[in-house]
Protein backbone atom coordinates (compact mmCIF):
# COMPACT_ATOMS: atom_id res chain seq x y z
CA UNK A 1 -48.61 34.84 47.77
CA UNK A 2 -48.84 32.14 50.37
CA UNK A 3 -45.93 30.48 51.57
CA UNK A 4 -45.51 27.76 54.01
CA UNK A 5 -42.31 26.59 55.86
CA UNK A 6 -41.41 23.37 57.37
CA UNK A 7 -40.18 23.09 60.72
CA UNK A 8 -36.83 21.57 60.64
CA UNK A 9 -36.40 18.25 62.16
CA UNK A 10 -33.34 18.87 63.51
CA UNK A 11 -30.87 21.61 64.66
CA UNK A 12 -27.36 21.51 65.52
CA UNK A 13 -25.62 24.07 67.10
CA UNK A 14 -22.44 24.43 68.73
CA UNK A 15 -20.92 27.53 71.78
CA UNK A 16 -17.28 27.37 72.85
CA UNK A 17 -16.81 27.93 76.53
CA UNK A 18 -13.25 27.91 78.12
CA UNK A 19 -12.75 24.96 80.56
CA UNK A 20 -10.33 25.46 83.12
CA UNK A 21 -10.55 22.15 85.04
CA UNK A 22 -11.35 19.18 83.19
CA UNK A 23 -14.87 18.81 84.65
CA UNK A 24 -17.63 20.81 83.09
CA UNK A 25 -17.88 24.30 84.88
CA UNK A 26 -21.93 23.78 86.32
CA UNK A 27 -22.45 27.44 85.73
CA UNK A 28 -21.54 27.18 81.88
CA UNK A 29 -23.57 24.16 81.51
CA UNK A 30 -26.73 25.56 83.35
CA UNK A 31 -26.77 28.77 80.81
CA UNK A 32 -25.83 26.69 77.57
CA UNK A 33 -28.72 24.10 78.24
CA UNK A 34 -31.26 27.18 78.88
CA UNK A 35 -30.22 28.74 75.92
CA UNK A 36 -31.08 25.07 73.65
CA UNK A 37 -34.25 24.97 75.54
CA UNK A 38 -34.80 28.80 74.35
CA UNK A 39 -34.35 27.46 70.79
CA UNK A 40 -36.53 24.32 71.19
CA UNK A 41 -39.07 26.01 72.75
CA UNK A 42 -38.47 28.89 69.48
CA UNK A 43 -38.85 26.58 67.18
CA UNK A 44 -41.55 24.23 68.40
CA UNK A 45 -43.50 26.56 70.98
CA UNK A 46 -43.82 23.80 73.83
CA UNK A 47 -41.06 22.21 76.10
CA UNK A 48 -39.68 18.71 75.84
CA UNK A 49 -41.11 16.34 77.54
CA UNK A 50 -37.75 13.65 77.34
CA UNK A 51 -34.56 14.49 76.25
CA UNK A 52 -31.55 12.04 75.45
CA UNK A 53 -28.15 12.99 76.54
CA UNK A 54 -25.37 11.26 74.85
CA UNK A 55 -22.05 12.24 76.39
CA UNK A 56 -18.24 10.76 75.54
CA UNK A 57 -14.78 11.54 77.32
CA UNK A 58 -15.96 10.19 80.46
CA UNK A 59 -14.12 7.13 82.65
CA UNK A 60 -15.52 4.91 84.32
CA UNK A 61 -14.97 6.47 87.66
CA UNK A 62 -16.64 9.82 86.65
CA UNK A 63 -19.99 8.29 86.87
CA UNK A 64 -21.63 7.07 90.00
CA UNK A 65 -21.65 3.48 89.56
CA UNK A 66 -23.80 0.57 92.44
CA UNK A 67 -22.69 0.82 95.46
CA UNK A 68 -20.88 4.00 95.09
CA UNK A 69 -21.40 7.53 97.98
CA UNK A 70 -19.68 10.06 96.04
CA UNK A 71 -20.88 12.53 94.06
CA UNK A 72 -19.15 12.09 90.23
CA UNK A 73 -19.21 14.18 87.23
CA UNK A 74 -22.24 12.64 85.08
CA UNK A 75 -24.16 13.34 88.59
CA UNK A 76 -23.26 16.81 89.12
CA UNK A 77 -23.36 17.41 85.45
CA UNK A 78 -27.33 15.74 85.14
CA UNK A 79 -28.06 17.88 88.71
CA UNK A 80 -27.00 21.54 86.51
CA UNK A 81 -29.00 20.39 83.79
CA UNK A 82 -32.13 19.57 85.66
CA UNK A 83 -31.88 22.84 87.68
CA UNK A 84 -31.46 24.75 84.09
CA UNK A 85 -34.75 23.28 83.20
CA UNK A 86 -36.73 24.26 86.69
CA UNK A 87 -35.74 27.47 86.27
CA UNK A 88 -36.39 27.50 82.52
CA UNK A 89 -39.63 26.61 83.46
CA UNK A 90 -40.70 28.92 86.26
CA UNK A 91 -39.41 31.59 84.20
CA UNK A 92 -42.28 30.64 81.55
CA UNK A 93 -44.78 29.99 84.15
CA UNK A 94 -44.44 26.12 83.27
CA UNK A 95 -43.68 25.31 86.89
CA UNK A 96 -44.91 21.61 86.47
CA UNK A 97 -42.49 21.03 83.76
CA UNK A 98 -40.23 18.32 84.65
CA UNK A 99 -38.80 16.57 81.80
CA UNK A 100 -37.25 12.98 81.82
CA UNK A 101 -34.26 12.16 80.68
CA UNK A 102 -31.80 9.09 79.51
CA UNK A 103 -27.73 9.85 79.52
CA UNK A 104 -26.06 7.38 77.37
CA UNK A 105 -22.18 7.44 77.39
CA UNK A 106 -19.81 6.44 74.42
CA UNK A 107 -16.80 4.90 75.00
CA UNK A 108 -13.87 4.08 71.79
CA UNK A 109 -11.21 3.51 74.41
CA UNK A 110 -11.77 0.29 75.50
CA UNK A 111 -9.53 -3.37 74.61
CA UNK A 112 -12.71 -5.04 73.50
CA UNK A 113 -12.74 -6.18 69.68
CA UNK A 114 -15.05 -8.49 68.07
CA UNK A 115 -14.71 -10.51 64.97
CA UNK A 116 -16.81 -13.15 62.69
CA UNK A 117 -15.46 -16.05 60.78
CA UNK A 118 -14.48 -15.61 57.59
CA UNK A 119 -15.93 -17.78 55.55
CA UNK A 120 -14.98 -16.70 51.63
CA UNK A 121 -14.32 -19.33 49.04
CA UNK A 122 -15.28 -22.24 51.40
CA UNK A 123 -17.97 -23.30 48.73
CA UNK A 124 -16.05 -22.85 45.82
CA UNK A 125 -14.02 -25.91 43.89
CA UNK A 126 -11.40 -24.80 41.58
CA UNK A 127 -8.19 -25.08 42.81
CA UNK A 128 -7.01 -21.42 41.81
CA UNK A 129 -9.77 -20.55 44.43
CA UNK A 130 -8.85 -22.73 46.86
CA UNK A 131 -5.32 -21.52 47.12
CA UNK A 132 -6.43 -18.25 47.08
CA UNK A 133 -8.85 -19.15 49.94
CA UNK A 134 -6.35 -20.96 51.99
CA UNK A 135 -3.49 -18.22 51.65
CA UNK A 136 -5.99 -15.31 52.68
CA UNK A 137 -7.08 -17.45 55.70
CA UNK A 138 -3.59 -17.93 56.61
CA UNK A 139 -2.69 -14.62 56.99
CA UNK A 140 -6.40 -13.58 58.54
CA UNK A 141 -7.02 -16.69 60.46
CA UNK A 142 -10.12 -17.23 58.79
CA UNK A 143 -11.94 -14.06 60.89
CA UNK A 144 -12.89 -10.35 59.54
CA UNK A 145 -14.63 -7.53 60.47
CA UNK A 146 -18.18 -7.54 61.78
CA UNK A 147 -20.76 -6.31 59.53
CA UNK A 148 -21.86 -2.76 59.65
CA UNK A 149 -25.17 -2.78 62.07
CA UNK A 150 -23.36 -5.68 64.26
CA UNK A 151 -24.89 -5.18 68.33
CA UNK A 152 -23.14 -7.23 71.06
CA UNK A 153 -25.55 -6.76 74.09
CA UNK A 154 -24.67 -10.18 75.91
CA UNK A 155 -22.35 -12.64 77.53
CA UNK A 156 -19.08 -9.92 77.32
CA UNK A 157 -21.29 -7.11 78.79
CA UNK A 158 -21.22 -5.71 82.19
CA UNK A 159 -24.32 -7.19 84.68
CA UNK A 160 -24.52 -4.09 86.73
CA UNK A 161 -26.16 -2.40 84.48
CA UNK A 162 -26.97 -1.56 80.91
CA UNK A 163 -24.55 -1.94 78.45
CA UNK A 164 -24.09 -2.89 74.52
CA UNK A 165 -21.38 -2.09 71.61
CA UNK A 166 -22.55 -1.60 68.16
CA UNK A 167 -20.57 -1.38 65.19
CA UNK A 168 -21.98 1.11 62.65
CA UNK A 169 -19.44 1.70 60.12
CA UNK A 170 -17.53 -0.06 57.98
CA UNK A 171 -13.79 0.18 58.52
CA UNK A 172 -11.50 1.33 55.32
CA UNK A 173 -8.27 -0.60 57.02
CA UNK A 174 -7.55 -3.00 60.22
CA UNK A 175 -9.52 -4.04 63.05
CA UNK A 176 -13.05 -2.68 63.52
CA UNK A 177 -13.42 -0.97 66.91
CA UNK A 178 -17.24 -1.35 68.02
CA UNK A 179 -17.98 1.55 70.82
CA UNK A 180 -19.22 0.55 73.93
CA UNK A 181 -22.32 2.21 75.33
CA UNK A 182 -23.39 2.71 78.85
CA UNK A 183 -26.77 3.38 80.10
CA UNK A 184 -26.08 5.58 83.28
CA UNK A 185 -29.51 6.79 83.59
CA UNK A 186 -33.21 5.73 82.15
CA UNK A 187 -35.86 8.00 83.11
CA UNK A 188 -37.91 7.56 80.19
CA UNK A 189 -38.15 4.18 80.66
CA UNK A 190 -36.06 3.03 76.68
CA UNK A 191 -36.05 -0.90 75.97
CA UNK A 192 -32.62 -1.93 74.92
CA UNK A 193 -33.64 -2.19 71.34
CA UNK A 194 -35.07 1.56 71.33
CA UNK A 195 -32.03 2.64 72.97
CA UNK A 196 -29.90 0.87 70.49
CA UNK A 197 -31.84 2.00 67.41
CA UNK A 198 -31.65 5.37 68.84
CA UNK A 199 -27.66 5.26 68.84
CA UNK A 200 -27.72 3.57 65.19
CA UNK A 201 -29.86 6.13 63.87
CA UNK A 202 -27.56 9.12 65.23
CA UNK A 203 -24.90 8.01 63.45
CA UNK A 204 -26.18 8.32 60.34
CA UNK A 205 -26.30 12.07 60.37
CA UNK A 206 -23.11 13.22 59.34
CA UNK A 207 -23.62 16.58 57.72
CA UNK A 208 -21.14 15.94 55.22
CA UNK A 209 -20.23 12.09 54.79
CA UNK A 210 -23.61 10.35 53.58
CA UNK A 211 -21.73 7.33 55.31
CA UNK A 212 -22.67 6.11 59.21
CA UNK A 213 -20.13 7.42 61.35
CA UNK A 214 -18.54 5.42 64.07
CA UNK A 215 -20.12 7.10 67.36
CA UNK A 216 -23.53 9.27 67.39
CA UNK A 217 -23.21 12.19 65.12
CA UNK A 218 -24.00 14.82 67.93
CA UNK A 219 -20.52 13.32 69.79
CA UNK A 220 -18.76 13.17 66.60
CA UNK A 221 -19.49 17.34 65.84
CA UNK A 222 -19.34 18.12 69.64
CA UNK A 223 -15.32 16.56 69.29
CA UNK A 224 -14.34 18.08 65.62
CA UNK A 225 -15.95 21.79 67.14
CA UNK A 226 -13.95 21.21 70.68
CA UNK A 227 -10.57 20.67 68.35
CA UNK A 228 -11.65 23.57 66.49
CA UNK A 229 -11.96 25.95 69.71
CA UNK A 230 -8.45 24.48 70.81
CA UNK A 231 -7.01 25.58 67.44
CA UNK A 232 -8.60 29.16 67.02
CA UNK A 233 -7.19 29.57 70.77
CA UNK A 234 -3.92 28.52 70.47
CA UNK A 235 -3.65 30.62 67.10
CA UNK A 236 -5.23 33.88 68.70
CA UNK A 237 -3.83 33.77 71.70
């Protein structure tokens, strides 16, 4: 009998490392990103050629911004990885391997909030529905939410360089909170639109909820499995 397997499109996985200091240990970083390259190259026998980082829990002064000497996290962080992967390679004889790679970082605390005008029961001419109309407006001052898929990617944005926030799910209660997103590095060369479909289309992978999720679905996991370490720690030890 003949039997034929797809490759799977996607894999997550997840490792739990002890951190003592609240930057990434360079050591544990190098031997976790050999080991994902180990199951890429497993599973698809041949290397990347770009890979997209998207990284959250980072201020604005952990990343080397313009103008700035010192060495920050996201740059000592994108240094390990890149020496994971020239070793990776010279250890399979794919010394001219250098991938390319994009880091995007999510931020959700930020003060920025965006809204649309409200604009139900404007057209309508009973007078039922124009009470109704006028009392929700007073107590929303005719704004709400911005729709699911909203992208603000000018004229509140930072100039120095690439920034956008994009609102992918829909709120059950209050004030939407659209994530900001931060282009620190573009190797692979992304147009803001790729970039931003990219992010959309992450968040749509939930496991579980068949719902878009507020941030990229590999930061979402990579936070629930980090609480989940803390917990199994604290209860173990």
């Amino acid at each position: 009998m003949e039997r034929r397997y797809l490759i799977p499109t996607q894999q997550i996985t997840a490792e739990l490392a002890e951190r003592i200091k609240r930057r990434v240990d360079n050591v544990v970083l190098n031997a976790r990103f050999k080991w994902m390259l180990e199951l890429f190259m497993k599973n698809r026998k041949m290397l990347p050629e770009e890979i997209v980082i998207t990284r959250d829990g980072v201020s604005e002064g952990q990343y080397r911004m313009v103008g700035y000497e010192s060495i920050t996290v996201i740059e000592d962080e994108l240094d390990a990885i890149k020496e994971a992967c020239e070793e990776f390679g010279n250890l399979h004889n794919q010394e001219s391997w250098k991938p390319r790679f994009t880091l995007v970082i999510t931020t959700k605390r930020h003060h920025a909030r965006f809204f649309k005008e409200d604009q139900k029961g404007i057209f309508f001419s009973s007078s039922s529905l124009i009470w109704t109309y006028l009392l929700v407006n007073f107590f929303t001052l005719g704004i709400a939410n911005p729709l699911p898929g909203t992208v603000i990617d000018t004229d509140v944005v930072r100039n120095d360089l690439t920034e956008f926030y994009m609102l992918n799910h829909r709120p059950i209660q209050g004030t939407a909170k659209a994530p900001s997103y931060q282009v620190i590095v573009d190797e692979i060369d992304m147009g803001n639109d790729e970039v931003q479909a990219l992010m959309s289309a992450l968040a749509f992978h939930h496991q579980i909820v068949n719902a878009p999720v507020s941030i990229p679905e590999p930061i979402y996991q990579a936070d629930e499995w980090a609480k989940r370490g803390k917990d199994i720690w604290k209860a173990y030890t």
